[in-house]
PDB file of N, CA and C in Angstrom:
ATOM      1  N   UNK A   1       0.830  -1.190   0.000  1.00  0.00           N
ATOM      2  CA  UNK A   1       0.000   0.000   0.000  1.00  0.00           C
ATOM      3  C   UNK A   1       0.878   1.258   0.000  1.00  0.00           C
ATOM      4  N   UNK A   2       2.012   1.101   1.049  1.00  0.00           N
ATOM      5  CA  UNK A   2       2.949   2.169   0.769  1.00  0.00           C
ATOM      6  C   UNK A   2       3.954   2.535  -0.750  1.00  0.00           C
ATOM      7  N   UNK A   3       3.939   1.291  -1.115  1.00  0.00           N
ATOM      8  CA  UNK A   3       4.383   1.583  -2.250  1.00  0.00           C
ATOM      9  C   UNK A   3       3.774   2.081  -3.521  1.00  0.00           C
ATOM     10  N   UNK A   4       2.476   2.111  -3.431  1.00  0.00           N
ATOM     11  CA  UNK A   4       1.481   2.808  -4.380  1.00  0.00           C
ATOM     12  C   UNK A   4       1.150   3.808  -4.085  1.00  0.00           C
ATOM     13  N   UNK A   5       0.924   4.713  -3.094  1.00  0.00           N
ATOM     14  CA  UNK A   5       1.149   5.760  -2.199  1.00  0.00           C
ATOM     15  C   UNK A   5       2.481   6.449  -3.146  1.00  0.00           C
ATOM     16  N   UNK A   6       3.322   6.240  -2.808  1.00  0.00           N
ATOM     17  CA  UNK A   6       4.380   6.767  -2.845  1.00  0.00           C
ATOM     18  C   UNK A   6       4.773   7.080  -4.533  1.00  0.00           C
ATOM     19  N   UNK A   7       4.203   6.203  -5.655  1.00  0.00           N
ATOM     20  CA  UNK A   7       3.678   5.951  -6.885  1.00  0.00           C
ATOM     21  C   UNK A   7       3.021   6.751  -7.319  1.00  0.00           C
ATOM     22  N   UNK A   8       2.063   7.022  -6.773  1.00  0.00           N
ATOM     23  CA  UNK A   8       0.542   7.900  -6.780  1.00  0.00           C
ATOM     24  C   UNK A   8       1.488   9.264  -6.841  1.00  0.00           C
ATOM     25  N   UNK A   9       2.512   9.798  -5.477  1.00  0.00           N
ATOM     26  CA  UNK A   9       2.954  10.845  -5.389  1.00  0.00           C
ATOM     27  C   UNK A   9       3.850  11.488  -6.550  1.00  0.00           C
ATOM     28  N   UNK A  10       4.584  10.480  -6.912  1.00  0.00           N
ATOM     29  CA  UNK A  10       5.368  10.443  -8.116  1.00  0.00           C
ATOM     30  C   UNK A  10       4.717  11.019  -9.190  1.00  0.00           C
ATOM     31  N   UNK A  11       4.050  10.454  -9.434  1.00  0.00           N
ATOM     32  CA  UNK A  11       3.166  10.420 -10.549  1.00  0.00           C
ATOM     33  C   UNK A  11       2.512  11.842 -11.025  1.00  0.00           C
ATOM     34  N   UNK A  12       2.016  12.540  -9.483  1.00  0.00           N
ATOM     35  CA  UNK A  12       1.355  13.435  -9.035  1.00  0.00           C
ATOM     36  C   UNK A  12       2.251  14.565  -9.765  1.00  0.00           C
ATOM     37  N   UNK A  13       3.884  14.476  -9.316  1.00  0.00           N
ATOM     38  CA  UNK A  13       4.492  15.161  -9.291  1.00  0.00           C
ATOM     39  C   UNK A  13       5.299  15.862 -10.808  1.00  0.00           C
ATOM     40  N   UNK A  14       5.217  14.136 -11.596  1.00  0.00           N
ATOM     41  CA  UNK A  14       5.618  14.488 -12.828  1.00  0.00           C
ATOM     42  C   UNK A  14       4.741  15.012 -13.637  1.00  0.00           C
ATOM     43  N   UNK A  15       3.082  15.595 -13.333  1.00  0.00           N
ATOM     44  CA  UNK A  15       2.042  16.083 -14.042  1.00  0.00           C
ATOM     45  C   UNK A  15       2.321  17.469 -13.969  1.00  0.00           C
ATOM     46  N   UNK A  16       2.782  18.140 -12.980  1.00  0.00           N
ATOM     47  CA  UNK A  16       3.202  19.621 -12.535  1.00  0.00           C
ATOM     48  C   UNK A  16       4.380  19.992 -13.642  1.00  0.00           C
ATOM     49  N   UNK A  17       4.979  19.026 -14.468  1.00  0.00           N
ATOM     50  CA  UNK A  17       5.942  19.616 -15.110  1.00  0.00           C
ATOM     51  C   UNK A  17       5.856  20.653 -16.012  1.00  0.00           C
ATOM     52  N   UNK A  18       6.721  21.199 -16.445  1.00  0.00           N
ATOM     53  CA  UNK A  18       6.452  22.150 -17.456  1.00  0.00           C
ATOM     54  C   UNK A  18       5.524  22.103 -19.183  1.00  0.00           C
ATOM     55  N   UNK A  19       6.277  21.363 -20.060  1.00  0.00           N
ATOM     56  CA  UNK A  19       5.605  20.940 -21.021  1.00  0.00           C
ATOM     57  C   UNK A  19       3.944  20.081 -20.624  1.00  0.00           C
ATOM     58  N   UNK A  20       3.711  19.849 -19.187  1.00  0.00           N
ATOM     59  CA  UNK A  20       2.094  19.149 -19.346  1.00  0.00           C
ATOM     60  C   UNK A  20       1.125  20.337 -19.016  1.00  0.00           C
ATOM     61  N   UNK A  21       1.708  21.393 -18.278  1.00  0.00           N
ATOM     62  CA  UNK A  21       1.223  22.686 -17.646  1.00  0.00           C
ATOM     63  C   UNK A  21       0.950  23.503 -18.937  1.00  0.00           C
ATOM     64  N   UNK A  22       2.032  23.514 -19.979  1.00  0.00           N
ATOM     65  CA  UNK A  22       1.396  24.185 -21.504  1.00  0.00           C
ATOM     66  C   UNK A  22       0.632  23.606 -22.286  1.00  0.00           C
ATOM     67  N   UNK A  23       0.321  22.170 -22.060  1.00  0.00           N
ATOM     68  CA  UNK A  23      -0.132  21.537 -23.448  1.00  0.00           C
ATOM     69  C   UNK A  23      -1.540  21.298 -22.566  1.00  0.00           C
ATOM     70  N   UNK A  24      -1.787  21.555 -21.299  1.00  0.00           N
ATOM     71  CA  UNK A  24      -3.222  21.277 -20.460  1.00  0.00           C
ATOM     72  C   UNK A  24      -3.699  22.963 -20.803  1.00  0.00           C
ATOM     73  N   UNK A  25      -2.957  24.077 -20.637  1.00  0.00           N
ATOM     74  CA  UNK A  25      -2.990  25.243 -20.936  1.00  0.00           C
ATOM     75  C   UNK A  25      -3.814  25.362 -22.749  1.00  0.00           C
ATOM     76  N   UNK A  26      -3.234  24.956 -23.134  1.00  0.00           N
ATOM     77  CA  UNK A  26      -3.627  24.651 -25.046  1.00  0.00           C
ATOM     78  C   UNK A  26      -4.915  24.147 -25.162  1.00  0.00           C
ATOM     79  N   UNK A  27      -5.323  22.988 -24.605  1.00  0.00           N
ATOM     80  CA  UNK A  27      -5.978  22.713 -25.001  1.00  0.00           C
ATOM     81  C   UNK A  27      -7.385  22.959 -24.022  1.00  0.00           C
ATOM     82  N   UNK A  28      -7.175  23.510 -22.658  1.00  0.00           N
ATOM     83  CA  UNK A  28      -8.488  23.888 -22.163  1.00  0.00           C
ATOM     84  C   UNK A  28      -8.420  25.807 -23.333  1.00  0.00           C
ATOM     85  N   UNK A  29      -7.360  26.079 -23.169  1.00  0.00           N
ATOM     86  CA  UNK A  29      -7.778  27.722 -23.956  1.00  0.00           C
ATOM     87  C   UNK A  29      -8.484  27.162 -25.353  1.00  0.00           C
ATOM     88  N   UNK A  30      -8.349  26.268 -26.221  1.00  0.00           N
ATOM     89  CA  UNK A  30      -9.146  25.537 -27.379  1.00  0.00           C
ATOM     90  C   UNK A  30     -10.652  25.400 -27.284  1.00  0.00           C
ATOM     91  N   UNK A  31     -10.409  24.835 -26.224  1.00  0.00           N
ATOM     92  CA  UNK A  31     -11.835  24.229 -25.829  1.00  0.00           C
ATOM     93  C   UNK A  31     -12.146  25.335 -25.361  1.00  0.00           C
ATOM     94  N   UNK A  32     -12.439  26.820 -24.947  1.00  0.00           N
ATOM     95  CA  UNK A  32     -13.089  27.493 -24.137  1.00  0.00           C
ATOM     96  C   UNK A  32     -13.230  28.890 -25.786  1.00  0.00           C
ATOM     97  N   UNK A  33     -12.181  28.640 -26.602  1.00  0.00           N
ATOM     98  CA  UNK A  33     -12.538  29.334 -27.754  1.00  0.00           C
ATOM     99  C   UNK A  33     -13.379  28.547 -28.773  1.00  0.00           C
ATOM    100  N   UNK A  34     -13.090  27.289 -28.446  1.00  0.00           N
ATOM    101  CA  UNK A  34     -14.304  26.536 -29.678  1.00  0.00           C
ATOM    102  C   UNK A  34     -15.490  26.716 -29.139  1.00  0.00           C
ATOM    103  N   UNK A  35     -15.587  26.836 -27.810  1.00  0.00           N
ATOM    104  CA  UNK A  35     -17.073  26.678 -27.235  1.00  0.00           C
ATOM    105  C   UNK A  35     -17.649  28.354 -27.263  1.00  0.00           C
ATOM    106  N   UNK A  36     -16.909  29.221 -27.672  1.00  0.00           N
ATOM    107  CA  UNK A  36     -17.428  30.534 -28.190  1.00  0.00           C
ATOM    108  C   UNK A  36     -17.292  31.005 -29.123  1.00  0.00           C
ATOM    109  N   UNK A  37     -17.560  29.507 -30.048  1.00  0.00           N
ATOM    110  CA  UNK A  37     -17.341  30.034 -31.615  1.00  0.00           C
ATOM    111  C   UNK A  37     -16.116  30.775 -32.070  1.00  0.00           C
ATOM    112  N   UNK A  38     -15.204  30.537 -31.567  1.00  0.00           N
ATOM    113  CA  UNK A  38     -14.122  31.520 -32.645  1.00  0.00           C
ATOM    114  C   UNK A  38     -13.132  30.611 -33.128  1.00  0.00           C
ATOM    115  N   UNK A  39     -12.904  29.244 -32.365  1.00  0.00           N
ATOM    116  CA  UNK A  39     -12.430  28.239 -32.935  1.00  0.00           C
ATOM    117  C   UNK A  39     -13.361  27.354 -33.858  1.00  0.00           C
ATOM    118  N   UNK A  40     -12.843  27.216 -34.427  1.00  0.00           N
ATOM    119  CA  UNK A  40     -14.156  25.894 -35.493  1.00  0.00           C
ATOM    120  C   UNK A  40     -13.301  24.198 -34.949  1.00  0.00           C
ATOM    121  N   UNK A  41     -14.425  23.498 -34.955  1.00  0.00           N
ATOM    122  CA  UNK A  41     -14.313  22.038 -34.045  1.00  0.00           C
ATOM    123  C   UNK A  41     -12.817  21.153 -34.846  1.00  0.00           C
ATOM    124  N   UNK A  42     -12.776  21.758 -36.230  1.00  0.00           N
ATOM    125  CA  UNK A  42     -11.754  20.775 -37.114  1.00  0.00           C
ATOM    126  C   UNK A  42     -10.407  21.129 -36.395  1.00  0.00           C
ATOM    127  N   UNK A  43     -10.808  22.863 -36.479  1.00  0.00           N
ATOM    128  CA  UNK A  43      -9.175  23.371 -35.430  1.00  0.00           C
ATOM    129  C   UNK A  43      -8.903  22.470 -34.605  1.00  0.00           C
ATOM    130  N   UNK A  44     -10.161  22.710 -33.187  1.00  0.00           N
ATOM    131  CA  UNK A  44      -9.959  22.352 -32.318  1.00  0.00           C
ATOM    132  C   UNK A  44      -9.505  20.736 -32.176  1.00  0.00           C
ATOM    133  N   UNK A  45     -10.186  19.938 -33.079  1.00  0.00           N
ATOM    134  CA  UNK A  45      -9.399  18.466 -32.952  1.00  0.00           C
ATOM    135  C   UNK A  45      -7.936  18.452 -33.854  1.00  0.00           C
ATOM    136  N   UNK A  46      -7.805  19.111 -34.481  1.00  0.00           N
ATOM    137  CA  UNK A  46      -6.157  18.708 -35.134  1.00  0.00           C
ATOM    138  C   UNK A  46      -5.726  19.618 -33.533  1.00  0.00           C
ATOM    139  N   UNK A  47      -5.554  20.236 -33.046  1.00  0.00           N
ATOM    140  CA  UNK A  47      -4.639  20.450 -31.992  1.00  0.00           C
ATOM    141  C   UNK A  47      -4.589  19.603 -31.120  1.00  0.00           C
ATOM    142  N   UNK A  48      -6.170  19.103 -30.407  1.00  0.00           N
ATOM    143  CA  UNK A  48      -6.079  18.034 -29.399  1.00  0.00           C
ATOM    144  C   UNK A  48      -5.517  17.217 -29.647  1.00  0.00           C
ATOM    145  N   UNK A  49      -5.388  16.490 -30.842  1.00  0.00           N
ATOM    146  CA  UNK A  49      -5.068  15.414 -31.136  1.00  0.00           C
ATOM    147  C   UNK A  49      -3.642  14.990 -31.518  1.00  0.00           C
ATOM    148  N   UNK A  50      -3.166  16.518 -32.035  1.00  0.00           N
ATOM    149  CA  UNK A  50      -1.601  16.431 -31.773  1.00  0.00           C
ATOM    150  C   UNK A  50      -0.916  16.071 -30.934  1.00  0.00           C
ATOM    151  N   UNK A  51      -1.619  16.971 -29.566  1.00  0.00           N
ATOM    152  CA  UNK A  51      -1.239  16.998 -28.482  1.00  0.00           C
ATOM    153  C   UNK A  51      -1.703  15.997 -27.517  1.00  0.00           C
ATOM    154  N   UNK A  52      -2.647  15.065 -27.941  1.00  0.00           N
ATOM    155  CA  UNK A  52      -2.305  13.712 -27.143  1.00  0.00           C
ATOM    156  C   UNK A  52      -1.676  12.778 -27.818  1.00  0.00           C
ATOM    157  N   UNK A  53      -1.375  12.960 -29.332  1.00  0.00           N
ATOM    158  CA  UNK A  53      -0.317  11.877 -29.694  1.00  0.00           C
ATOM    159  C   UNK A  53       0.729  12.186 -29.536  1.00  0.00           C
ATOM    160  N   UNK A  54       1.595  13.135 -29.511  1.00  0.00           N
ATOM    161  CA  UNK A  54       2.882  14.217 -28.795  1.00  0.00           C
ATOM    162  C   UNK A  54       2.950  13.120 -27.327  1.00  0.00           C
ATOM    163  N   UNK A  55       2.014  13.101 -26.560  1.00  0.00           N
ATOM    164  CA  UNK A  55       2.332  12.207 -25.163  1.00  0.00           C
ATOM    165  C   UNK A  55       2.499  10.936 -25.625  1.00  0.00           C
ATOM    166  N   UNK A  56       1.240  10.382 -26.212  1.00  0.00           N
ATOM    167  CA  UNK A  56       1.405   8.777 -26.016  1.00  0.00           C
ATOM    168  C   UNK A  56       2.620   8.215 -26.896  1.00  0.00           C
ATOM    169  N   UNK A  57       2.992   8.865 -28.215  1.00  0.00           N
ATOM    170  CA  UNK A  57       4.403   8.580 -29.054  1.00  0.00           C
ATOM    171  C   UNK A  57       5.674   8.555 -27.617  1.00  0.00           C
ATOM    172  N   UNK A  58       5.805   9.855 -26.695  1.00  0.00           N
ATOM    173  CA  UNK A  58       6.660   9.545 -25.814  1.00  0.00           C
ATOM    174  C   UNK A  58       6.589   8.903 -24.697  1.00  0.00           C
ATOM    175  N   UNK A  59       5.517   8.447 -24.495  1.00  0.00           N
ATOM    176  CA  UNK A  59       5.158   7.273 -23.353  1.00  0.00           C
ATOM    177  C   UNK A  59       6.135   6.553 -23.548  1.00  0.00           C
ATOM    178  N   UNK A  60       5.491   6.151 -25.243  1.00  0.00           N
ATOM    179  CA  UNK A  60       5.502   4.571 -25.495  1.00  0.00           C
ATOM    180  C   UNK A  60       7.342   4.409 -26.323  1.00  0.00           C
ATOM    181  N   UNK A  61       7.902   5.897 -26.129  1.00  0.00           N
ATOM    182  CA  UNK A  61       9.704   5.720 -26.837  1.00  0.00           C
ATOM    183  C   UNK A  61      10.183   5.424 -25.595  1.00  0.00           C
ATOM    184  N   UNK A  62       9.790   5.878 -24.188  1.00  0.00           N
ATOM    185  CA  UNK A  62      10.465   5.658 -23.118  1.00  0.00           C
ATOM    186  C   UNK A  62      10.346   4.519 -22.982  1.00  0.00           C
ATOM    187  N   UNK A  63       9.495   3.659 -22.927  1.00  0.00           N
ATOM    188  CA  UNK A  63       9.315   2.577 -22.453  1.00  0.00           C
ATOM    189  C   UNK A  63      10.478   1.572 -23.255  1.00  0.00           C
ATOM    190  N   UNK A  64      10.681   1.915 -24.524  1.00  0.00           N
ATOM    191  CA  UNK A  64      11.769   0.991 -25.195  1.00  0.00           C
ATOM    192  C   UNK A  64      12.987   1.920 -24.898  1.00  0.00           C
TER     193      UNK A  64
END
């Protein structure tokens, strides 16, 4: 239990980083301009979608 705890904290900690603080920044400012019309929805998914394949491509290089 302590060791998932302590996991959990980790985890916690590497979300505060810099590059996740801009790209969470990006895409709620997206979403708060698509939802007042000044973004159009196509924008708004080619960015999201960059920007969650931008993570999961480096998930999945670290892991090898």
């Amino acid at each position: 239990m302590k060791e998932a705890l302590t996991q959990f904290l980790i985890n916690l900690a590497n979300l505060f980083k810099v590059k996740t603080i801009l790209s969470l920044a990006v895409i709620i400012t997206t979403c708060i301009l698509t939802f007042k019309n000044v973004v159009s929805v196509e924008a708004f998914m080619a960015i999201a979608s960059a920007i969650v394949t931008y993570y999961f491509t480096k998930n999945k290089e670290k892991e090898e």
